[in-house]
N, C-alpha and C. Protein backbone atom coordinates (compact mmCIF):
# COMPACT_ATOMS: atom_id res chain seq x y z
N UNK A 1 18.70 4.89 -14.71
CA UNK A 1 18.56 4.55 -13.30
C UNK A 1 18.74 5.83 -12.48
N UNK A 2 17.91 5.94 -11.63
CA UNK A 2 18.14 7.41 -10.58
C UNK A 2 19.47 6.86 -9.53
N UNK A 3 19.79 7.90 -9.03
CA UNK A 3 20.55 7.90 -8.69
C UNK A 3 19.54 8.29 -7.09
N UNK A 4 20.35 7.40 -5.80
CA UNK A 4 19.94 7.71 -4.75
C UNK A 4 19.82 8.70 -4.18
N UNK A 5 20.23 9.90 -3.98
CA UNK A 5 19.60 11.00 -3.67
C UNK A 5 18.59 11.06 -4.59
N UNK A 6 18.20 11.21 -6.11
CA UNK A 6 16.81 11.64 -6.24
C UNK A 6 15.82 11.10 -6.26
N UNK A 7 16.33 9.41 -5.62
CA UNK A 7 15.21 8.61 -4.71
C UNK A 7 14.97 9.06 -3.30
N UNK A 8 15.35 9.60 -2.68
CA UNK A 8 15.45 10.29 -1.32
C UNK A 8 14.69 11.71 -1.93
N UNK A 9 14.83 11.98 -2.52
CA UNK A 9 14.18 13.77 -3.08
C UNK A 9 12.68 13.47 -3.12
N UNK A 10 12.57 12.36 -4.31
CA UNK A 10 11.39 12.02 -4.57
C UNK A 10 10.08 11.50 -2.97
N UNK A 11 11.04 10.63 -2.41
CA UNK A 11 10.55 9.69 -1.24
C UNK A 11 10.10 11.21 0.02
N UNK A 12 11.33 12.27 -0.32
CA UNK A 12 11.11 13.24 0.86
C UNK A 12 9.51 14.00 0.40
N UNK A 13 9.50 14.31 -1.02
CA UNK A 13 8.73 15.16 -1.27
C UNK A 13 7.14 14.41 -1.05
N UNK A 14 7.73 13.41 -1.38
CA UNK A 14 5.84 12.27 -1.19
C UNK A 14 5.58 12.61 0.35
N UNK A 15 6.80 12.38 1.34
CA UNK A 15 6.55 12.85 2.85
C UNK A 15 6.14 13.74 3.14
N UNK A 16 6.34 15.01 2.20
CA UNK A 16 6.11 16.21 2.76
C UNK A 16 4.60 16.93 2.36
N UNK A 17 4.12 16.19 0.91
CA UNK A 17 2.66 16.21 0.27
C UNK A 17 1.94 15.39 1.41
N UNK A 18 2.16 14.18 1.56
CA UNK A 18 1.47 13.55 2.66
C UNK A 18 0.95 14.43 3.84
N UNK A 19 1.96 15.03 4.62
CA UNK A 19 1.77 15.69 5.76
C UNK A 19 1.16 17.05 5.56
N UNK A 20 1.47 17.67 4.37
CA UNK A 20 0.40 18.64 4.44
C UNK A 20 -1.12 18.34 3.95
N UNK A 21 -0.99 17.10 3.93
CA UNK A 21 -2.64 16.71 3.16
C UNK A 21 -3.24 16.24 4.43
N UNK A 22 -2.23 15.62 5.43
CA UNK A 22 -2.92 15.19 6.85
C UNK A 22 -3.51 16.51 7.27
N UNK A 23 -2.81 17.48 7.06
CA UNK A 23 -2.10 18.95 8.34
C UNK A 23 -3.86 19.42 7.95
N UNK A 24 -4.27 19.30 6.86
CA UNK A 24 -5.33 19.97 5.73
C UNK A 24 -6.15 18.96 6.22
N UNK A 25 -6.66 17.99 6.45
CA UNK A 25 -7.80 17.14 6.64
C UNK A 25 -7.67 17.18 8.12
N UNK A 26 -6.59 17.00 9.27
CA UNK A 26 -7.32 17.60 10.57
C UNK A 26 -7.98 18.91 11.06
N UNK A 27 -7.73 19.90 10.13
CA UNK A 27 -7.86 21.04 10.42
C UNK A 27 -9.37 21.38 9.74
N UNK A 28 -9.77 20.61 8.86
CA UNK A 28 -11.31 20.52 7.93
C UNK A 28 -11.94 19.85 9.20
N UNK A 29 -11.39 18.99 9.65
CA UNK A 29 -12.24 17.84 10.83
C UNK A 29 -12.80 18.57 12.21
N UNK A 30 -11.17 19.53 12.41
CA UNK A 30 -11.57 20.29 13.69
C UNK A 30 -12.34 21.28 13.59
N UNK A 31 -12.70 22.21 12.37
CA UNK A 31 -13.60 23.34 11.58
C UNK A 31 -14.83 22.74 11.76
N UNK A 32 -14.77 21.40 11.08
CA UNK A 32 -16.65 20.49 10.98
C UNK A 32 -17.03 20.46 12.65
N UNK A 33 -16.20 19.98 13.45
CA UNK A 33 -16.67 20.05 14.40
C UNK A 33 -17.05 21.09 15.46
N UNK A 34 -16.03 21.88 15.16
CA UNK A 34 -16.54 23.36 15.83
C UNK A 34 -17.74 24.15 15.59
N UNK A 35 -17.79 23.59 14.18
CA UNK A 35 -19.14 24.53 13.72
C UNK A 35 -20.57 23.78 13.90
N UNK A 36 -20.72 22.29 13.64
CA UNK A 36 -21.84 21.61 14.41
C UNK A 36 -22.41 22.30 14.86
N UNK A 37 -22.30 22.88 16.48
CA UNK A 37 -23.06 23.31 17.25
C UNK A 37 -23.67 24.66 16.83
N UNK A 38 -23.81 25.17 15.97
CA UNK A 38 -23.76 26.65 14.89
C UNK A 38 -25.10 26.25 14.83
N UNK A 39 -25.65 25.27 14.53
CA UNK A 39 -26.98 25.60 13.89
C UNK A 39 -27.41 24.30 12.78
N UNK A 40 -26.14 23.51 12.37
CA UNK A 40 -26.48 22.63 11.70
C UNK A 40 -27.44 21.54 12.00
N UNK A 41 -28.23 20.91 11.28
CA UNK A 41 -29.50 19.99 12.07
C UNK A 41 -28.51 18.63 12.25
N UNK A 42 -28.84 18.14 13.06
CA UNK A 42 -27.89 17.10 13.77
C UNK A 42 -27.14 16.20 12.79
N UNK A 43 -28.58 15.47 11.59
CA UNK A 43 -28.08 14.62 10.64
C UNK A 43 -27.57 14.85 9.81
N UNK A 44 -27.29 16.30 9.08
CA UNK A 44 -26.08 17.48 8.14
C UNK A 44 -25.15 16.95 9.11
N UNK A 45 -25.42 17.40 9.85
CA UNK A 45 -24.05 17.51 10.88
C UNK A 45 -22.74 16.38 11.14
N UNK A 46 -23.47 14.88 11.71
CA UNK A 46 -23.16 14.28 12.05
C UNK A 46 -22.26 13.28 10.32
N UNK A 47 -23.40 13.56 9.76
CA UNK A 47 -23.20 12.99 8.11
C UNK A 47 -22.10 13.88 7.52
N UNK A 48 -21.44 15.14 7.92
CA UNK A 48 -20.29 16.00 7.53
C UNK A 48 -19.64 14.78 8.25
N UNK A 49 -19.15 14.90 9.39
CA UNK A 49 -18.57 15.33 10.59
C UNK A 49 -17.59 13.65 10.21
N UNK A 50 -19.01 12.93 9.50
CA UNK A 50 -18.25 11.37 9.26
C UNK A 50 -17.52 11.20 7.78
N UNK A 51 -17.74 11.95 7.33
CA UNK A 51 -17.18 12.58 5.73
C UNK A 51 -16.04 12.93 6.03
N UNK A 52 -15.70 14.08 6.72
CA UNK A 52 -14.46 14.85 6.96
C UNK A 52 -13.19 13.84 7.29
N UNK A 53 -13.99 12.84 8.39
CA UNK A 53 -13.39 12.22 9.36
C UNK A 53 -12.72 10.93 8.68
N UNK A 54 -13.41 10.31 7.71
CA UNK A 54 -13.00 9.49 6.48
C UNK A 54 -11.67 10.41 5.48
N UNK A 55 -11.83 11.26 5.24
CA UNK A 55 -11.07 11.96 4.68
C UNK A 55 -9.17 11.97 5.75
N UNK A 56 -9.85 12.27 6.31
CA UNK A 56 -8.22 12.65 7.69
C UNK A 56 -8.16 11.42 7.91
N UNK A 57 -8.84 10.27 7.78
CA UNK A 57 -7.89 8.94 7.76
C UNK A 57 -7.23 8.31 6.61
N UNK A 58 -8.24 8.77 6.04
CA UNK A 58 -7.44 8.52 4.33
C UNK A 58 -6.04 9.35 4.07
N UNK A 59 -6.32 10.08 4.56
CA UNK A 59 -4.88 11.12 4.54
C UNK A 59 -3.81 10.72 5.82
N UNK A 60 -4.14 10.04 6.84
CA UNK A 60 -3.34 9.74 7.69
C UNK A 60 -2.86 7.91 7.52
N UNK A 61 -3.43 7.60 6.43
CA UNK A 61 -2.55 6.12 5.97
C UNK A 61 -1.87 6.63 4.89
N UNK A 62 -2.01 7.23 4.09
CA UNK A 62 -1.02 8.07 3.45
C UNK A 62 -0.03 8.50 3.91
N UNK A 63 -0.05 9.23 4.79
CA UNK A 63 1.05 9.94 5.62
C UNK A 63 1.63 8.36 6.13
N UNK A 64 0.93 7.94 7.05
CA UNK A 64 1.88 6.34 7.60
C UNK A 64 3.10 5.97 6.18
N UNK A 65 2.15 5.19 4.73
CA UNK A 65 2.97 5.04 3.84
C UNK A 65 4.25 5.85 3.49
N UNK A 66 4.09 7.46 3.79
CA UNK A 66 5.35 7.86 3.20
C UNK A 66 6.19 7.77 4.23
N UNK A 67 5.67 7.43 5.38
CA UNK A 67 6.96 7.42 6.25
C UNK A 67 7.50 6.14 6.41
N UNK A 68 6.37 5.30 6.20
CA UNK A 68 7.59 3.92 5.90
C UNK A 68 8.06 3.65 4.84
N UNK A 69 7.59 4.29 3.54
CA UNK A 69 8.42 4.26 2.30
C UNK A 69 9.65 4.83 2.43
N UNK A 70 10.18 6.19 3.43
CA UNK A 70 10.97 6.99 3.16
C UNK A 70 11.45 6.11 4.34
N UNK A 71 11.42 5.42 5.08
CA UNK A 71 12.18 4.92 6.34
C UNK A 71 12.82 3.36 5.74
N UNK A 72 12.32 2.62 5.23
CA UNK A 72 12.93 1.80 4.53
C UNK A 72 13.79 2.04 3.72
N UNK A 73 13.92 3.13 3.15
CA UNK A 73 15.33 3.85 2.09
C UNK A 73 15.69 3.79 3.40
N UNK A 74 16.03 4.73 3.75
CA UNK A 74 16.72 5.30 4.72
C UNK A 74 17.68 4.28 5.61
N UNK A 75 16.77 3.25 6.04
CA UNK A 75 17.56 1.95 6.80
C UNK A 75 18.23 0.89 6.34
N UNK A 76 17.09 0.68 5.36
CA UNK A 76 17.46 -0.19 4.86
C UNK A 76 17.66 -0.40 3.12
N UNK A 77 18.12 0.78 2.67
CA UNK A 77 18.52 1.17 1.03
C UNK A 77 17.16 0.12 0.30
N UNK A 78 15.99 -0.31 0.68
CA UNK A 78 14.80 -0.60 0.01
C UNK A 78 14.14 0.97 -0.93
N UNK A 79 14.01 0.11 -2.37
CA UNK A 79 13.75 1.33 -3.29
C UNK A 79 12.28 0.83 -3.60
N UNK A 80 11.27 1.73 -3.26
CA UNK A 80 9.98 1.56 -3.57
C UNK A 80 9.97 0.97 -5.04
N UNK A 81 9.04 -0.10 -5.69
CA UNK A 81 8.92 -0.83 -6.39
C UNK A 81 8.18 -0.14 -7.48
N UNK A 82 7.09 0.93 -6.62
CA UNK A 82 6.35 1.41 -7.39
C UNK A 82 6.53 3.42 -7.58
N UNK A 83 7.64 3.32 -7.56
CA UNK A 83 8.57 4.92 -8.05
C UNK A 83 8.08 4.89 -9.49
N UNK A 84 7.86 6.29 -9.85
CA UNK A 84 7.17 6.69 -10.79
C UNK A 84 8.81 6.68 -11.69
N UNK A 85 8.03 6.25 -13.27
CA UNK A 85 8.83 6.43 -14.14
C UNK A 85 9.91 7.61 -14.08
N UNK A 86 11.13 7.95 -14.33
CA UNK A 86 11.86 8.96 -14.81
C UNK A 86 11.22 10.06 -15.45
């Protein structure tokens, strides 16, 4: 059985992969869009632009999950069900 801090270690570190995977898919989103106007033909463009943009939401329900995974420890000593084996 882990012991609660290295359920909190584990729960912090999923928080902290999360947020740099958001930090990394807004920053691809704001790049796609800056560059659009560069020269790309509208339908490249627009067909990135909805790619990227799928991506930074996929990464921003991720991010949601670790923060309510790690906020339910936190409040309420709830131990994710689905914590990776030892």
């Amino acid at each position: 059985m882990r012991s609660l801090e290295e359920i909190n270690q584990i729960l912090v570190d999923d928080l902290e992969r999360a947020t740099r995977e958001f930090r990394i898919a807004a920053a691809a989103l704001r790049g796609v869009i800056d560059d659009v106007p560069s020269g790309l033909p509208a339908q490249d463009g627009s067909f990135l632009i909805e790619k990227v943009a799928k991506a930074k939401m996929r990464a921003m329900a991720d991010l949601r999950r670790a923060i309510h995974r790690h906020s339910e420890f936190l409040f309420k000593q709830k131990i994710p069900e689905d914590l990776p084996d030892e």
